[in-house]
PDB file of N, CA and C in Angstrom:
ATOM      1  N   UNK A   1    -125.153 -36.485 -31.734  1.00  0.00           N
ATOM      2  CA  UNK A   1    -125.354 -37.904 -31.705  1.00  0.00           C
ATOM      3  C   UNK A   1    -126.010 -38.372 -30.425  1.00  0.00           C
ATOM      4  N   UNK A   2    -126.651 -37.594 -29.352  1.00  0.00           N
ATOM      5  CA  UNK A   2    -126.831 -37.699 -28.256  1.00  0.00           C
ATOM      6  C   UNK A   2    -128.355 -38.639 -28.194  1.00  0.00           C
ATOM      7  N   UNK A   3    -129.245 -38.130 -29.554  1.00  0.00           N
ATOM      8  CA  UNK A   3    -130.076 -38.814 -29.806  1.00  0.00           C
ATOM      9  C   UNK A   3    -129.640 -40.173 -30.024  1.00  0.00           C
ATOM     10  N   UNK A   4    -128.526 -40.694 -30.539  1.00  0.00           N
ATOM     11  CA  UNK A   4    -128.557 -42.106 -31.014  1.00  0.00           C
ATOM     12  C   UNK A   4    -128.873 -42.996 -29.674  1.00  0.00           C
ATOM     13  N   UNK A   5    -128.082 -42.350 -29.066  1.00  0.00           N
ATOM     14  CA  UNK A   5    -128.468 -43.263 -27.450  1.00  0.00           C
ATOM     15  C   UNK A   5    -129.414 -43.170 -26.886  1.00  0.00           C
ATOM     16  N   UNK A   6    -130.812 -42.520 -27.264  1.00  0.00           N
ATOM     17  CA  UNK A   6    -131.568 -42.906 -26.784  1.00  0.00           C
ATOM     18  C   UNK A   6    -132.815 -43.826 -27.822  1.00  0.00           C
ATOM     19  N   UNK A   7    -132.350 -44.424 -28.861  1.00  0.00           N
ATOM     20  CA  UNK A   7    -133.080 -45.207 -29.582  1.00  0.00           C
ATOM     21  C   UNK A   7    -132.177 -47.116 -29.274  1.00  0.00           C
ATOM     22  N   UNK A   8    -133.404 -47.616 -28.819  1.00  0.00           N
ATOM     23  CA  UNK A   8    -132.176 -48.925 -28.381  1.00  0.00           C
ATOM     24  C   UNK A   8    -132.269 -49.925 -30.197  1.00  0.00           C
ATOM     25  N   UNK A   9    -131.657 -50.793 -29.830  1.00  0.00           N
ATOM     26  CA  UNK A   9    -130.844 -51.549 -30.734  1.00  0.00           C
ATOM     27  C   UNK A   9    -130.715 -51.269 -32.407  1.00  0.00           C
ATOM     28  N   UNK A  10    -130.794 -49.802 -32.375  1.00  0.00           N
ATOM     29  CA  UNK A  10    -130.112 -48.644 -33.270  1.00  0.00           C
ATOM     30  C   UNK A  10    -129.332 -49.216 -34.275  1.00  0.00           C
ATOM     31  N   UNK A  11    -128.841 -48.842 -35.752  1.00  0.00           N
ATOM     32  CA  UNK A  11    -127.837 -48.642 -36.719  1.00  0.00           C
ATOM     33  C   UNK A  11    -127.760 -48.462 -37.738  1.00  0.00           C
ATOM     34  N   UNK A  12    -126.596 -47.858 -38.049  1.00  0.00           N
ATOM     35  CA  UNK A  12    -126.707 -46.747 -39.374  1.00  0.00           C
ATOM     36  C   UNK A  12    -127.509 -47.985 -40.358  1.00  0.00           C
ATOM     37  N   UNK A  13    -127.713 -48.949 -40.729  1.00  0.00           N
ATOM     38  CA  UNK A  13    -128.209 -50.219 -41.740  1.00  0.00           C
ATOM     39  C   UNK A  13    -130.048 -49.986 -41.199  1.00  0.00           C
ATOM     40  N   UNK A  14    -130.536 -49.270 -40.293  1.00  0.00           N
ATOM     41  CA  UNK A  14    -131.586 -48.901 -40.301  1.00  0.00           C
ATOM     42  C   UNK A  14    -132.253 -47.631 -41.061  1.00  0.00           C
ATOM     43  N   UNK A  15    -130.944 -46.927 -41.527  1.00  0.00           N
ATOM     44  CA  UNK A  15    -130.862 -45.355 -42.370  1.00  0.00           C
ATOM     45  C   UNK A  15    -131.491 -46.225 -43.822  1.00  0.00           C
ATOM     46  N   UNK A  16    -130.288 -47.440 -44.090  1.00  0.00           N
ATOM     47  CA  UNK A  16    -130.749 -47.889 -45.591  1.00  0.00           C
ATOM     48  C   UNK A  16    -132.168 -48.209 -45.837  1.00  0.00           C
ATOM     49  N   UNK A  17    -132.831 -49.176 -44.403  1.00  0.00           N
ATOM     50  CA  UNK A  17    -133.706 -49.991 -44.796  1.00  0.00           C
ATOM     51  C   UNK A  17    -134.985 -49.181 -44.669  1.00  0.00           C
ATOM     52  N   UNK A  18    -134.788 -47.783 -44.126  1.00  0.00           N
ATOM     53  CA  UNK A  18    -135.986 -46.724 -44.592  1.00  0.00           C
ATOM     54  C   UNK A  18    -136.045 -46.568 -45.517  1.00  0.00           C
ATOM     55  N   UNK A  19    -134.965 -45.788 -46.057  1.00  0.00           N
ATOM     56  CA  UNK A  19    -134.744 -45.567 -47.804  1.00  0.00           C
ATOM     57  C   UNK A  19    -135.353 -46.227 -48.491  1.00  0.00           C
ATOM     58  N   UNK A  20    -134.788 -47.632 -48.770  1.00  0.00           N
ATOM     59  CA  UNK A  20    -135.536 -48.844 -49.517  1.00  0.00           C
ATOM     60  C   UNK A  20    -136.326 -49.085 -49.263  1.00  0.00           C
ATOM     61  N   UNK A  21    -137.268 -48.727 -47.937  1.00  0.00           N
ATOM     62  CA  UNK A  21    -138.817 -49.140 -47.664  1.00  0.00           C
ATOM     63  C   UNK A  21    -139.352 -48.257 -48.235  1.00  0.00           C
ATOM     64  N   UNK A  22    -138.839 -46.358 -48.176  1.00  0.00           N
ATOM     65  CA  UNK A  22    -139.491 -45.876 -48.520  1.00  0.00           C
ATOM     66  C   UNK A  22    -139.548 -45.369 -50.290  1.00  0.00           C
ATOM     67  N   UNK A  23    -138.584 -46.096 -51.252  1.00  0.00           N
ATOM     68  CA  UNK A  23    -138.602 -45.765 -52.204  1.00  0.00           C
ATOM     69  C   UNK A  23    -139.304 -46.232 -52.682  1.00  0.00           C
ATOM     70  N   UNK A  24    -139.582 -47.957 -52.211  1.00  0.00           N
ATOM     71  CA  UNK A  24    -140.969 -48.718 -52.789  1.00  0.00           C
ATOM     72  C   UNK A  24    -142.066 -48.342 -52.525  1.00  0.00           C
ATOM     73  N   UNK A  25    -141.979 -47.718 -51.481  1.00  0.00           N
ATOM     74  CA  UNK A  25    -143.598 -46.814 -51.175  1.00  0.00           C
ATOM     75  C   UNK A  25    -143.794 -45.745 -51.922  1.00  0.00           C
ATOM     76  N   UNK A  26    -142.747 -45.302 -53.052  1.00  0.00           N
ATOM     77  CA  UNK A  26    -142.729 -44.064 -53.565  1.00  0.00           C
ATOM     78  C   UNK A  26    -143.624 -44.473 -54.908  1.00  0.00           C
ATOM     79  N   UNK A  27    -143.105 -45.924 -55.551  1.00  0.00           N
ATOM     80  CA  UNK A  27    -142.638 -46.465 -56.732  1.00  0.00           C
ATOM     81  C   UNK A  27    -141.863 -46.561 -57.418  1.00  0.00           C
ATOM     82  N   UNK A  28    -140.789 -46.809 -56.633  1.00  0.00           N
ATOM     83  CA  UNK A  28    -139.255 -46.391 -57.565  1.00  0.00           C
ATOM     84  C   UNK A  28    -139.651 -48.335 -58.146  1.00  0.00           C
ATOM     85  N   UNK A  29    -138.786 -48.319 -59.266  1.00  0.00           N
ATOM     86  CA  UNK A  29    -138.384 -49.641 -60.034  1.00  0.00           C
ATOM     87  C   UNK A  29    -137.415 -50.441 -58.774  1.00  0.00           C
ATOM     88  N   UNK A  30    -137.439 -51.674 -58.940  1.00  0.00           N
ATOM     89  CA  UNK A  30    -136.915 -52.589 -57.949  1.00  0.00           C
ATOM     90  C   UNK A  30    -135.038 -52.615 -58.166  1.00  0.00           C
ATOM     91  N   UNK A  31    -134.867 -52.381 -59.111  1.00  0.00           N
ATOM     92  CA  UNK A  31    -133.203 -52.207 -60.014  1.00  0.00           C
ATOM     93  C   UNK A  31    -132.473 -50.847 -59.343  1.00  0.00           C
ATOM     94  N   UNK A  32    -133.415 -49.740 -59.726  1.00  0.00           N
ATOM     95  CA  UNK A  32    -133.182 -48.386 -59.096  1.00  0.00           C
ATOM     96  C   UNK A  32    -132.805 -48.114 -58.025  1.00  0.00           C
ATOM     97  N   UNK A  33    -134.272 -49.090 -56.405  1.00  0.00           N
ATOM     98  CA  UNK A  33    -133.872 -48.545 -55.380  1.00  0.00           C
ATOM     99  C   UNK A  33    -133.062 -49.305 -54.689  1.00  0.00           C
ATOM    100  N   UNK A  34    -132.440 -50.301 -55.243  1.00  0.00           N
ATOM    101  CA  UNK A  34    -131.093 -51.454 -55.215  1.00  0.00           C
ATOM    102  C   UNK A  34    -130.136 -50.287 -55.093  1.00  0.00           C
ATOM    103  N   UNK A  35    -130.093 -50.133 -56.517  1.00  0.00           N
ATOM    104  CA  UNK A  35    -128.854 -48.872 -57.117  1.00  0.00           C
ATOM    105  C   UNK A  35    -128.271 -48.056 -55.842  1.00  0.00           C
ATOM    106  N   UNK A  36    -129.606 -47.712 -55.274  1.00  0.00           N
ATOM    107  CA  UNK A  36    -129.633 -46.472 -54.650  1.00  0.00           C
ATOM    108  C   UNK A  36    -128.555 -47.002 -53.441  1.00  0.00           C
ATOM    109  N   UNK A  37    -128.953 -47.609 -52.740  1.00  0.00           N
ATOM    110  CA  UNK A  37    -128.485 -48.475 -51.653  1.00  0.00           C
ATOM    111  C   UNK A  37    -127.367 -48.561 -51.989  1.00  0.00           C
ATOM    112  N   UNK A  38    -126.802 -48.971 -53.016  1.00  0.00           N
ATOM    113  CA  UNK A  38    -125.633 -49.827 -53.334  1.00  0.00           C
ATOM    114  C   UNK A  38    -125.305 -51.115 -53.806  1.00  0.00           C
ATOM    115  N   UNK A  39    -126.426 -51.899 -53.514  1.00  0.00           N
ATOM    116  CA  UNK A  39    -126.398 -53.323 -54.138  1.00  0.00           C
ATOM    117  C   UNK A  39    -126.139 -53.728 -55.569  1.00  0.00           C
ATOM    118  N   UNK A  40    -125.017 -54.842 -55.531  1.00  0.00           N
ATOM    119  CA  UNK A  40    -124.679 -54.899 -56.559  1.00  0.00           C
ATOM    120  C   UNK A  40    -125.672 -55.886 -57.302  1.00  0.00           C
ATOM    121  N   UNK A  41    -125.987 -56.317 -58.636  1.00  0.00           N
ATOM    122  CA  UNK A  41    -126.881 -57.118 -59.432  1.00  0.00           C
ATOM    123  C   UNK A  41    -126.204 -58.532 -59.113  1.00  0.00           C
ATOM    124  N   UNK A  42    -126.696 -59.722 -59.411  1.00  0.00           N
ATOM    125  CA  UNK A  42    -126.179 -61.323 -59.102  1.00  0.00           C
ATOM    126  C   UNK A  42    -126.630 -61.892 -60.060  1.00  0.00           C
ATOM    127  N   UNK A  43    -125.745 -62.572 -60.656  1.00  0.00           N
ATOM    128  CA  UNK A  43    -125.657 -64.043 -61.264  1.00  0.00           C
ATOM    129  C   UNK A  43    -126.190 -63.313 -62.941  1.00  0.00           C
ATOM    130  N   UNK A  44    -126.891 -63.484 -63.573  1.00  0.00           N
ATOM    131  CA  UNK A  44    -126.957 -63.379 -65.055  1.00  0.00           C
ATOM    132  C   UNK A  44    -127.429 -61.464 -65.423  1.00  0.00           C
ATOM    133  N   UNK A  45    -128.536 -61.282 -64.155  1.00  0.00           N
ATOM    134  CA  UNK A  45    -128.610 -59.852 -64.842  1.00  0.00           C
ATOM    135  C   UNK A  45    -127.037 -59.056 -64.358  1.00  0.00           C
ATOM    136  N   UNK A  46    -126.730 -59.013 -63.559  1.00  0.00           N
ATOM    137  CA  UNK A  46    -125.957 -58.828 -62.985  1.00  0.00           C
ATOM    138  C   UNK A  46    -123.896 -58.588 -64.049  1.00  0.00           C
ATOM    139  N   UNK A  47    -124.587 -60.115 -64.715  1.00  0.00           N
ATOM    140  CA  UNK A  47    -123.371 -59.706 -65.781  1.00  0.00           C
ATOM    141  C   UNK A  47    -123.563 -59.595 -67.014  1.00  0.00           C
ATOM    142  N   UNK A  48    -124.473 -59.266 -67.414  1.00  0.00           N
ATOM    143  CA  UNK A  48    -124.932 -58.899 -68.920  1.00  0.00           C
ATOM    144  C   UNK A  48    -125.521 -57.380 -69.081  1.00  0.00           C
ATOM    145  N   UNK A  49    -126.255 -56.888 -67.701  1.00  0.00           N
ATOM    146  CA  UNK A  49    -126.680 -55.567 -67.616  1.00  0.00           C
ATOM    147  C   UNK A  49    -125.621 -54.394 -66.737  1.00  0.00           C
ATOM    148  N   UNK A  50    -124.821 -53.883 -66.873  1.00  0.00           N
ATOM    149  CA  UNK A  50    -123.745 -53.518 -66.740  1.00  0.00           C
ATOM    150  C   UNK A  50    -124.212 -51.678 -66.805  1.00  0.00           C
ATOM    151  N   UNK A  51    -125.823 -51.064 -66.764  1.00  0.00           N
ATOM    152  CA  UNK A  51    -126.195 -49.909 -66.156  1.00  0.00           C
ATOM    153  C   UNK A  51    -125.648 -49.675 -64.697  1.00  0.00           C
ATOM    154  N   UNK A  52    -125.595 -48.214 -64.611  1.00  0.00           N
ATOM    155  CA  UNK A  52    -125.346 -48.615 -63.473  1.00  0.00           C
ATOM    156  C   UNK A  52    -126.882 -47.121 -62.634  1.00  0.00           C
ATOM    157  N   UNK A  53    -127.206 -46.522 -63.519  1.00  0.00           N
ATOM    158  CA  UNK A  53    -128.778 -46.169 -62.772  1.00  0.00           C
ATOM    159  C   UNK A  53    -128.360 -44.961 -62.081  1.00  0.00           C
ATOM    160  N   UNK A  54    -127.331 -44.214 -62.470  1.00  0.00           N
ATOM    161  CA  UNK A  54    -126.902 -43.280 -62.220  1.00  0.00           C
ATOM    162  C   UNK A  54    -127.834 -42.016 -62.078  1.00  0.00           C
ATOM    163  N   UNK A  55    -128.095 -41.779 -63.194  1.00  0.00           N
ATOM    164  CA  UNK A  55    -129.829 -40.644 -63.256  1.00  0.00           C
ATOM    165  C   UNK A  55    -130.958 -41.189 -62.827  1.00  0.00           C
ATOM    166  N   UNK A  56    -131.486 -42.111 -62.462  1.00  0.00           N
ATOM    167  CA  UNK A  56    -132.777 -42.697 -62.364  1.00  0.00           C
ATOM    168  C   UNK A  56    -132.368 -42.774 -60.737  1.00  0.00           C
ATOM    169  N   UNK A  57    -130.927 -42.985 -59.942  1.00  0.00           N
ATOM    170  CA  UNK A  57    -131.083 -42.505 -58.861  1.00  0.00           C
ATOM    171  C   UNK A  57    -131.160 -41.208 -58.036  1.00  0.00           C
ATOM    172  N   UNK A  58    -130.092 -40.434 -59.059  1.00  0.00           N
ATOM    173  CA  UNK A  58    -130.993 -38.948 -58.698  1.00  0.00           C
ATOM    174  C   UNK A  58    -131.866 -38.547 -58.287  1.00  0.00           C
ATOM    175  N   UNK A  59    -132.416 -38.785 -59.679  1.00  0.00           N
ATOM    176  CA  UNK A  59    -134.031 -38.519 -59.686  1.00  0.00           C
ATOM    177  C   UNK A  59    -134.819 -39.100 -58.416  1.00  0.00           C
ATOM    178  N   UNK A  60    -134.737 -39.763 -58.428  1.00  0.00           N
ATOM    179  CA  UNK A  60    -135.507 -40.811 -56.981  1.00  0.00           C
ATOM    180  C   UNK A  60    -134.758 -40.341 -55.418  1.00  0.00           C
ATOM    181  N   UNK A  61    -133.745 -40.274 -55.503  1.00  0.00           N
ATOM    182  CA  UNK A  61    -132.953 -39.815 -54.126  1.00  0.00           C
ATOM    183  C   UNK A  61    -133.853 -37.936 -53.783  1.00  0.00           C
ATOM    184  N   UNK A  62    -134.176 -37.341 -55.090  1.00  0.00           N
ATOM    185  CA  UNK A  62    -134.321 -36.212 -55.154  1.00  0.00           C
ATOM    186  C   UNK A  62    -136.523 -36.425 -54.647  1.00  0.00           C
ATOM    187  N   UNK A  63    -136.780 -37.594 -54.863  1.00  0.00           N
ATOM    188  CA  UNK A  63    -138.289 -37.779 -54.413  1.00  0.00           C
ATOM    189  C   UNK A  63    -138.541 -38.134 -53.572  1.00  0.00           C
ATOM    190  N   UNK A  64    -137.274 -39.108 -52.748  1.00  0.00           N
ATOM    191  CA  UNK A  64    -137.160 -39.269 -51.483  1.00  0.00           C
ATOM    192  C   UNK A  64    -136.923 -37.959 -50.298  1.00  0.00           C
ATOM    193  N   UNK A  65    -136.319 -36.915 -51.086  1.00  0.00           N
ATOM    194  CA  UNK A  65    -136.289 -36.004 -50.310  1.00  0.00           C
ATOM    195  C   UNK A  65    -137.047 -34.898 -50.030  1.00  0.00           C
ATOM    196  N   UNK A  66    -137.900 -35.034 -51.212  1.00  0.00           N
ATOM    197  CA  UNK A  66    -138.946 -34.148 -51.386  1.00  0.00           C
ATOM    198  C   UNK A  66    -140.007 -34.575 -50.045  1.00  0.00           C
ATOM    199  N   UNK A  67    -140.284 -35.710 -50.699  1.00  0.00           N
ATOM    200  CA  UNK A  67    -141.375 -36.791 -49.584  1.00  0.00           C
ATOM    201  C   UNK A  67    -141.091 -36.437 -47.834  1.00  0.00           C
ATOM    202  N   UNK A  68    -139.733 -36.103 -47.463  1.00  0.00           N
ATOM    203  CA  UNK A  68    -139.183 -36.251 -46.467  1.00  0.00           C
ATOM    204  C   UNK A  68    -139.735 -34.627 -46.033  1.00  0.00           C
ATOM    205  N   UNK A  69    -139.506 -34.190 -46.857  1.00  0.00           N
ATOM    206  CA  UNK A  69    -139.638 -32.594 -46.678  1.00  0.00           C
ATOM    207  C   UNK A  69    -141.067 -32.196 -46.370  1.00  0.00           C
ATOM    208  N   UNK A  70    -142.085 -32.911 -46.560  1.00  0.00           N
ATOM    209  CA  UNK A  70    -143.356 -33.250 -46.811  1.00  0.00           C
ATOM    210  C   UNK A  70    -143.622 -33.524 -45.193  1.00  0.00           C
ATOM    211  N   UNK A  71    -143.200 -34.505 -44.799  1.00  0.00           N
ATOM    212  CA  UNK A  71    -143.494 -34.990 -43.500  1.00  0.00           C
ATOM    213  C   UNK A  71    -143.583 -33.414 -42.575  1.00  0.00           C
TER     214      UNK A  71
END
């Protein structure tokens, strides 16, 4: 963790907002790279669509890592 201290105003909520930057850069669906994160759905889709994107995050967590592997 010795690295963390040397990146200033640092936090783990910067881990997510790669992810989600970089899943849209992938083309993941906007529902999916929610999923991925954790975010829950609001107000009407939210209570009528009751997926929860279980495989479609896989899949995508698994292209995010590919991509990563790439770098």
């Amino acid at each position: 963790q010795a690295w963390l201290d040397s990146i200033p105003d640092w936090s783990p909520h910067d881990l997510r907002r790669t992810d989600r930057t970089g899943l849209s850069r992938l083309g993941c669906r906007t529902e999916v790279a929610e999923a991925v994160i954790g975010h829950s759905r609001k107000g009407i889709e939210g209570t009528y669509d009751l997926h929860k994107y279980e495989q479609e995050c896989g899949v995508w967590l698994q292209k995010w890592a590919d991509y990563l592997d790439d770098l």
